[in-house]
PDB file of N, CA and C in Angstrom:
ATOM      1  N   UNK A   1     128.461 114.136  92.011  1.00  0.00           N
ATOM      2  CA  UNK A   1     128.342 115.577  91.859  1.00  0.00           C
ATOM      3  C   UNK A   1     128.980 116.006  90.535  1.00  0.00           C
ATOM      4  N   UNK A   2     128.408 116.367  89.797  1.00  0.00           N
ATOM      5  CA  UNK A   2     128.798 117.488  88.336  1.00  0.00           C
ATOM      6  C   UNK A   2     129.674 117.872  88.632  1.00  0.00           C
ATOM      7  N   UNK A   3     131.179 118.133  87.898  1.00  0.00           N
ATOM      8  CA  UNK A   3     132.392 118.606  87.527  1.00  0.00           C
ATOM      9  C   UNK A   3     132.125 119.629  86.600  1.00  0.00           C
ATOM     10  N   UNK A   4     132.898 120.791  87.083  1.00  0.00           N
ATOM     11  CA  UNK A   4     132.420 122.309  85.896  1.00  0.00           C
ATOM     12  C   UNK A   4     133.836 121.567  84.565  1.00  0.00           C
ATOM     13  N   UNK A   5     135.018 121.077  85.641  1.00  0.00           N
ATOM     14  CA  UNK A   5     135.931 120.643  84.784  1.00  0.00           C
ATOM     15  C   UNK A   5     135.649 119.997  83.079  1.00  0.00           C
ATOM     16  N   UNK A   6     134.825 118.559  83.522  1.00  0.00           N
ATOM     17  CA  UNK A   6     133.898 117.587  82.502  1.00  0.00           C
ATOM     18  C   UNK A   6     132.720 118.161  81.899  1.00  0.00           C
ATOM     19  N   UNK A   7     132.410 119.127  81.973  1.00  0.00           N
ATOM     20  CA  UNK A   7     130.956 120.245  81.647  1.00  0.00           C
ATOM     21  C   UNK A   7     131.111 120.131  79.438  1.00  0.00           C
ATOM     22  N   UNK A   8     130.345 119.746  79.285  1.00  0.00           N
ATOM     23  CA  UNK A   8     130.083 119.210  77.857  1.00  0.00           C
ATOM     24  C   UNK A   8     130.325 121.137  77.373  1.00  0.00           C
ATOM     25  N   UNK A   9     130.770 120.959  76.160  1.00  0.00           N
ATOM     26  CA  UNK A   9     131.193 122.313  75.959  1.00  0.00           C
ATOM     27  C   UNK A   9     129.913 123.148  75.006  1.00  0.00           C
ATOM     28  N   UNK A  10     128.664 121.791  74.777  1.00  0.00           N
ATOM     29  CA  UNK A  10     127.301 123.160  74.138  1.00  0.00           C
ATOM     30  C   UNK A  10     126.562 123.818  75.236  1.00  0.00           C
ATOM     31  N   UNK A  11     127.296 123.580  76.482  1.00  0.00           N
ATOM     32  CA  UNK A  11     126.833 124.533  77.567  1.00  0.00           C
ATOM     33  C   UNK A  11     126.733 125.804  77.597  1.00  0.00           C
ATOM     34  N   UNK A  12     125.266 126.801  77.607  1.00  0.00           N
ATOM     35  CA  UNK A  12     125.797 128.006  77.679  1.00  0.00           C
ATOM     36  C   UNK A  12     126.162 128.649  78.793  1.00  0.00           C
ATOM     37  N   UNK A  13     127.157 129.416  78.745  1.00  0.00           N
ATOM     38  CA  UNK A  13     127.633 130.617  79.772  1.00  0.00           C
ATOM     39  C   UNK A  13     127.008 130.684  80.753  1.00  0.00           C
ATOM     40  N   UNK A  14     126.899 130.296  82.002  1.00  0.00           N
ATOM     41  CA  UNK A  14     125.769 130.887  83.183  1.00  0.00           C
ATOM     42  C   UNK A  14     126.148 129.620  84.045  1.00  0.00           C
ATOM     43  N   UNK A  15     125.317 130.135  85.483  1.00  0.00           N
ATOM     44  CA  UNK A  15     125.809 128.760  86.633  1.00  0.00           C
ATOM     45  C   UNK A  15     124.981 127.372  86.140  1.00  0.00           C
ATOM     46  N   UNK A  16     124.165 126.841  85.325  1.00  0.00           N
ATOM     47  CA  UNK A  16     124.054 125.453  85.191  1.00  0.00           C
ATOM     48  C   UNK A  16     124.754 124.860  84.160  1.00  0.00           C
ATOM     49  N   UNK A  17     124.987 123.402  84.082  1.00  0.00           N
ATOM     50  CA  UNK A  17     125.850 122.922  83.280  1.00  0.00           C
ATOM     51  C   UNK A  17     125.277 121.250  83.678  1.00  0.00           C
ATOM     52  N   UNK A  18     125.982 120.861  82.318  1.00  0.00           N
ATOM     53  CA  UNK A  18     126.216 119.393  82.323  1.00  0.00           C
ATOM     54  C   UNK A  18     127.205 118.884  82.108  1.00  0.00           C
ATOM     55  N   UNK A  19     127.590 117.808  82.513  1.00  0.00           N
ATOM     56  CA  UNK A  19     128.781 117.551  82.713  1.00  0.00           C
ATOM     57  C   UNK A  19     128.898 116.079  82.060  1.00  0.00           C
ATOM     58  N   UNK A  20     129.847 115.376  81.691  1.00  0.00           N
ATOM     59  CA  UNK A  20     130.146 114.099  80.851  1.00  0.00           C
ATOM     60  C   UNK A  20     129.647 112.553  81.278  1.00  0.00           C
ATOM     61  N   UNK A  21     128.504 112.835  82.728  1.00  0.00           N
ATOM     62  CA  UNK A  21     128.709 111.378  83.796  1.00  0.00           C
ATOM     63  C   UNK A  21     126.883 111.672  83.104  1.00  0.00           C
ATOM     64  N   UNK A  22     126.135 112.420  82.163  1.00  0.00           N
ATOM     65  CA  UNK A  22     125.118 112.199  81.985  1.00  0.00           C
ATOM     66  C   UNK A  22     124.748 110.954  81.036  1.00  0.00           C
ATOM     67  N   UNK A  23     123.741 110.192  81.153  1.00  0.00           N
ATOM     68  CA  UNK A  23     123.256 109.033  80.521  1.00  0.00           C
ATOM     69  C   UNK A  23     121.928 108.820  79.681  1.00  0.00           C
ATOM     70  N   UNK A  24     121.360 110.251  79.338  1.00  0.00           N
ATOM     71  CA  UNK A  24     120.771 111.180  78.423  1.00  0.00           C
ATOM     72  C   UNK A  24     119.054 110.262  78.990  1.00  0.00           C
ATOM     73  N   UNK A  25     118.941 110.198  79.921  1.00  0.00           N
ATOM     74  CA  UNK A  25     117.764 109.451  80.864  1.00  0.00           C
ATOM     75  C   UNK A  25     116.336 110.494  80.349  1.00  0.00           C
ATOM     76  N   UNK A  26     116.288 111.975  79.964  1.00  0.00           N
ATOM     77  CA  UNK A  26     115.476 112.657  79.582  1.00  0.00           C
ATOM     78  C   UNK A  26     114.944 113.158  80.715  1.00  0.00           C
ATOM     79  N   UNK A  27     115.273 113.446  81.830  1.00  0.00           N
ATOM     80  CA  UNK A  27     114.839 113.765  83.269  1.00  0.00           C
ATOM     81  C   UNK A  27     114.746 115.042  83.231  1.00  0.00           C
ATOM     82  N   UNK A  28     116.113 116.058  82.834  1.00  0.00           N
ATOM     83  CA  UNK A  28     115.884 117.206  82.557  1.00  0.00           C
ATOM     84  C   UNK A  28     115.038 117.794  81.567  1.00  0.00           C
ATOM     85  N   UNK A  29     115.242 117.417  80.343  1.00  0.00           N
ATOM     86  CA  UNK A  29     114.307 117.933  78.802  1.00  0.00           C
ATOM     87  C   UNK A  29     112.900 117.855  79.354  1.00  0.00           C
ATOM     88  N   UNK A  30     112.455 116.698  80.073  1.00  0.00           N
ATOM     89  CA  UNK A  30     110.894 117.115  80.624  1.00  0.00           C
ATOM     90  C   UNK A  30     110.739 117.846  81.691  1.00  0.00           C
ATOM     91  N   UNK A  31     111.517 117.499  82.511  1.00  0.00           N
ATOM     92  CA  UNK A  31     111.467 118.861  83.932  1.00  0.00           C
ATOM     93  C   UNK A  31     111.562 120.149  83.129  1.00  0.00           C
ATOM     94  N   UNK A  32     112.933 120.548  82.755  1.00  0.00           N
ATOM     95  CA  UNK A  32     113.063 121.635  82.294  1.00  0.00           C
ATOM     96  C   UNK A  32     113.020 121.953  80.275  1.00  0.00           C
ATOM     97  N   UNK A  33     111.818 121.693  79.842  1.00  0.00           N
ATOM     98  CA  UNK A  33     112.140 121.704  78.265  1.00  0.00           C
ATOM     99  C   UNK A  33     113.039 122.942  77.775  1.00  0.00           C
ATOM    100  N   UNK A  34     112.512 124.364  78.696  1.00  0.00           N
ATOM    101  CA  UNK A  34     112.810 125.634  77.529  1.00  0.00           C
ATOM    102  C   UNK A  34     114.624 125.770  78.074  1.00  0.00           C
ATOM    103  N   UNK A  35     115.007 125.125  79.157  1.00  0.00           N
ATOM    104  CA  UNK A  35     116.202 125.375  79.225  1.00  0.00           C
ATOM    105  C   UNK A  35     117.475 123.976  79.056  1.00  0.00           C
ATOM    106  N   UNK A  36     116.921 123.218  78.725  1.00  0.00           N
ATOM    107  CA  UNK A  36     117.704 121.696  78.615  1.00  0.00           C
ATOM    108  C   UNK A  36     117.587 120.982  77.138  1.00  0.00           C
ATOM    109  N   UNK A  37     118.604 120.599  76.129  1.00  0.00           N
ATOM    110  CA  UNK A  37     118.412 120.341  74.871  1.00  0.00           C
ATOM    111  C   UNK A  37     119.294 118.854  74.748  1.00  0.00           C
ATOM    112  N   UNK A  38     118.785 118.005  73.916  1.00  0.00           N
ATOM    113  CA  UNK A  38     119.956 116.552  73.302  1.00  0.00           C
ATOM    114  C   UNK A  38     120.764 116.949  72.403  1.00  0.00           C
ATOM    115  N   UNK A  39     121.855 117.059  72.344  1.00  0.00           N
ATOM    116  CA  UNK A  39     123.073 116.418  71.553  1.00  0.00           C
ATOM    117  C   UNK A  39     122.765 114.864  70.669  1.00  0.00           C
ATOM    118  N   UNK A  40     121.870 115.347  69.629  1.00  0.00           N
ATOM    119  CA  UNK A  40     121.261 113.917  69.043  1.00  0.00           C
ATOM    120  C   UNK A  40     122.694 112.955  68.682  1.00  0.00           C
ATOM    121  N   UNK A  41     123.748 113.773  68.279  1.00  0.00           N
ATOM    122  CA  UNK A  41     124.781 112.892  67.689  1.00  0.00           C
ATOM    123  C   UNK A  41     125.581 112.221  69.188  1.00  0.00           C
ATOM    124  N   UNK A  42     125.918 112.430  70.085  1.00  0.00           N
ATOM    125  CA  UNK A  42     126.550 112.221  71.352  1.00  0.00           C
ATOM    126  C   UNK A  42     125.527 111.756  72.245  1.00  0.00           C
ATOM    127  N   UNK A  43     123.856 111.579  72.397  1.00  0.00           N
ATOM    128  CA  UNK A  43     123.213 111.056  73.078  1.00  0.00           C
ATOM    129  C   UNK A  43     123.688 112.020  74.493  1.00  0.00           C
ATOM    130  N   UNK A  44     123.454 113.164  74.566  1.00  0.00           N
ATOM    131  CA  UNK A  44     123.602 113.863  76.323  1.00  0.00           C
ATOM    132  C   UNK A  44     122.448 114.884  76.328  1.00  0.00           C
ATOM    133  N   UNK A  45     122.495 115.153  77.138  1.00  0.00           N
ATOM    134  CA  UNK A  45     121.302 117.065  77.337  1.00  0.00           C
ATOM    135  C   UNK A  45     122.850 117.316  77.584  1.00  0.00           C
ATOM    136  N   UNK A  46     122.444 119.207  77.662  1.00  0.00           N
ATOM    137  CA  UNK A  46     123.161 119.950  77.842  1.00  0.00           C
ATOM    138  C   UNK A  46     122.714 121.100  77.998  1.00  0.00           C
ATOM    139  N   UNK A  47     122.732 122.140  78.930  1.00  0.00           N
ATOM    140  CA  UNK A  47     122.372 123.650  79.135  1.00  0.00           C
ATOM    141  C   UNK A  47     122.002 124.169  77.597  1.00  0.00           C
ATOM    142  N   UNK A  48     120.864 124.599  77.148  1.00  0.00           N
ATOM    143  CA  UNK A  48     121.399 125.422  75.695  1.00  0.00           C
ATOM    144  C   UNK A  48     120.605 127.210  76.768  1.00  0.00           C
ATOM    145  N   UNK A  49     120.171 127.476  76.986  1.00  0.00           N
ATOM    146  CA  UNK A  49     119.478 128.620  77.619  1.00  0.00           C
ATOM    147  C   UNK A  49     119.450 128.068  79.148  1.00  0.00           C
ATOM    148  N   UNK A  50     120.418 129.244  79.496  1.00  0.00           N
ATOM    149  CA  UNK A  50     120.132 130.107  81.278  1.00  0.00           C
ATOM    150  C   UNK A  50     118.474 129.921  81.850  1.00  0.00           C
ATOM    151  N   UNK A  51     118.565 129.670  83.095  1.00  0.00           N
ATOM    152  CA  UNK A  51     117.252 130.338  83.729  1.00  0.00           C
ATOM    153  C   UNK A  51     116.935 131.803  83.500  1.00  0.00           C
ATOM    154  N   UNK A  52     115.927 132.284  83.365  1.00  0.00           N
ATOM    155  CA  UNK A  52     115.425 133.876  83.496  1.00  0.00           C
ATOM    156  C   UNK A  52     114.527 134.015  84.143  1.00  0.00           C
ATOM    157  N   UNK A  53     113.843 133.155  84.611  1.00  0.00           N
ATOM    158  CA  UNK A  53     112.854 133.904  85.255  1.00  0.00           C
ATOM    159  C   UNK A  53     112.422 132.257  86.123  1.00  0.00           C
ATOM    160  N   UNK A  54     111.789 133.090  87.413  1.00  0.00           N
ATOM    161  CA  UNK A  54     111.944 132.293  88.659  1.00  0.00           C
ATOM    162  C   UNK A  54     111.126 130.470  88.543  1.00  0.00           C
ATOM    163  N   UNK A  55     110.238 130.683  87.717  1.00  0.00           N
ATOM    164  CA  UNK A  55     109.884 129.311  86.969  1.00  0.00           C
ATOM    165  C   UNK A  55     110.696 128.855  86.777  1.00  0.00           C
ATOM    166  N   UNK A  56     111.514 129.051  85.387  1.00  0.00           N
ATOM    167  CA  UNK A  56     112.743 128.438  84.623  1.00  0.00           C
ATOM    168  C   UNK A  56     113.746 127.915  85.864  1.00  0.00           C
ATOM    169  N   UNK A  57     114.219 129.064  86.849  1.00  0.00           N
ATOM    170  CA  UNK A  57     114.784 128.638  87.893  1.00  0.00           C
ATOM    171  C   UNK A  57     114.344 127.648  88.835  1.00  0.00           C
ATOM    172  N   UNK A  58     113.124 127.509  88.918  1.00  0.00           N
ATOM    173  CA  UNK A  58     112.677 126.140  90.067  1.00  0.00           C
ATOM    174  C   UNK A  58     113.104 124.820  89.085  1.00  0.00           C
ATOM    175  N   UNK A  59     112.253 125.017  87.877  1.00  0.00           N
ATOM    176  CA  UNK A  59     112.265 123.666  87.185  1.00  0.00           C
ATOM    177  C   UNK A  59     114.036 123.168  86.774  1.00  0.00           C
ATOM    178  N   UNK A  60     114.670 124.563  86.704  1.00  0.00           N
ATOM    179  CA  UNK A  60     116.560 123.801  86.293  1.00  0.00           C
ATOM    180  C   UNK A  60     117.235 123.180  87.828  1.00  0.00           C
ATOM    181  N   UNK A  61     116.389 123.605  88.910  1.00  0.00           N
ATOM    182  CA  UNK A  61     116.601 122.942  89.675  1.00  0.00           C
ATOM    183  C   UNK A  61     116.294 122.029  90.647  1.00  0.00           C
ATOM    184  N   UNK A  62     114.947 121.517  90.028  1.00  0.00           N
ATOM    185  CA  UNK A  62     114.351 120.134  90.010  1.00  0.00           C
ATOM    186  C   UNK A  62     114.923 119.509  89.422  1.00  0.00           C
ATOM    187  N   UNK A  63     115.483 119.668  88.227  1.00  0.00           N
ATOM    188  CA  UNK A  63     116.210 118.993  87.321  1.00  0.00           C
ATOM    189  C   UNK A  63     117.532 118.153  87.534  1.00  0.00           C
ATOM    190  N   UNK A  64     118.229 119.452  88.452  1.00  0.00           N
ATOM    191  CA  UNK A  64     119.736 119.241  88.756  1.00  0.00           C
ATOM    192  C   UNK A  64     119.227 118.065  90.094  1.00  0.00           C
ATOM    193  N   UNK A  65     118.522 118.206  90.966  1.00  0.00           N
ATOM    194  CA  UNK A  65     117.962 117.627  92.249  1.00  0.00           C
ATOM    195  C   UNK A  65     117.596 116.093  91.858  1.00  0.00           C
ATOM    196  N   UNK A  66     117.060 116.141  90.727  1.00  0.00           N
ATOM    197  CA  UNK A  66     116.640 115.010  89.882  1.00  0.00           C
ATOM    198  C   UNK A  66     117.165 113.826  89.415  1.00  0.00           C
ATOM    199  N   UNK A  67     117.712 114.811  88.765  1.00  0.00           N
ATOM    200  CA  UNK A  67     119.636 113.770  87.864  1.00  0.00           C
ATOM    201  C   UNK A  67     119.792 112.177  88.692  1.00  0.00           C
ATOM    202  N   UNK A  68     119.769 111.293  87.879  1.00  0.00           N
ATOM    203  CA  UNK A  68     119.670 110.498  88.701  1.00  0.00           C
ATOM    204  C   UNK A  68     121.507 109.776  88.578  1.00  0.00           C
ATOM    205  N   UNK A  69     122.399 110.246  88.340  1.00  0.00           N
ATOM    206  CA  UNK A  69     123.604 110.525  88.332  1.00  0.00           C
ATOM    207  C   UNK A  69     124.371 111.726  88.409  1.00  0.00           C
ATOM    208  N   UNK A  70     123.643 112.831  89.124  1.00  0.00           N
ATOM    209  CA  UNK A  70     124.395 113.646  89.392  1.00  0.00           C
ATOM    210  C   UNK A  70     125.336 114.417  88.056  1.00  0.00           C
ATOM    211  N   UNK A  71     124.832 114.552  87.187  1.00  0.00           N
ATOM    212  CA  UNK A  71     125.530 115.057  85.376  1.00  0.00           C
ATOM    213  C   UNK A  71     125.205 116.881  85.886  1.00  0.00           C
ATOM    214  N   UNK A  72     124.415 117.094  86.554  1.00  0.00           N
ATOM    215  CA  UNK A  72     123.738 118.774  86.391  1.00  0.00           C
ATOM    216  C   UNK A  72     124.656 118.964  87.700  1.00  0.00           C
ATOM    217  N   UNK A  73     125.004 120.443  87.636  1.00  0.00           N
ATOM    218  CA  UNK A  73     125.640 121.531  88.207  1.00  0.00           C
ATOM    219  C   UNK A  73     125.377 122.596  88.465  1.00  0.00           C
ATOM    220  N   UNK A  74     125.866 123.328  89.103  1.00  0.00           N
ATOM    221  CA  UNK A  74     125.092 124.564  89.420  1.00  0.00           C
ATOM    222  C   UNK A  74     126.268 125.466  90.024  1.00  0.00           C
ATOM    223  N   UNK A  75     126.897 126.295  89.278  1.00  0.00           N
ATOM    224  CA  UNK A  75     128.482 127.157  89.449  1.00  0.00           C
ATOM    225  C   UNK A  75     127.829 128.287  90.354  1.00  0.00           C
ATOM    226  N   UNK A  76     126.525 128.871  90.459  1.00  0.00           N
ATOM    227  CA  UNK A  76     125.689 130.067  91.064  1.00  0.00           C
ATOM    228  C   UNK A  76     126.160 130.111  92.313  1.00  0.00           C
TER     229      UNK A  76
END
């Protein structure tokens, strides 16, 4: 389970997050492209944009459901 503690800090503001146990697998960036981005230098995703609208919200949480280490969070 995702730690808000370990939560990579290009996370933005809002209940999803990533957290330091990610292994940059690309699970999220294709589930969720418009809200999940790489850290090319550190090899991670990381939150860069909130859900807004109820799409964005299913797919960030296919995403988190997805994780196949448990890196995604959800503070909501």
């Amino acid at each position: 389970m995702a730690d808000a503690a370990n939560k990579y800090s290009e996370n933005i503001a809002g209940k999803y997050f990533v957290d330091n146990q990610c292994i940059d697998c690309d699970l999220c960036r294709e589930t969720a492209p418009d809200n999940f981005k790489r850290n090319e230098d550190g090899g991670y995703s990381f939150v860069y944009k909130q859900p807004t609208t109820p799409d964005e919200e299913s797919r960030c949480k296919e995403a988190m459901e997805g994780c196949p280490v448990e890196a995604i969070g959800n503070n909501g």
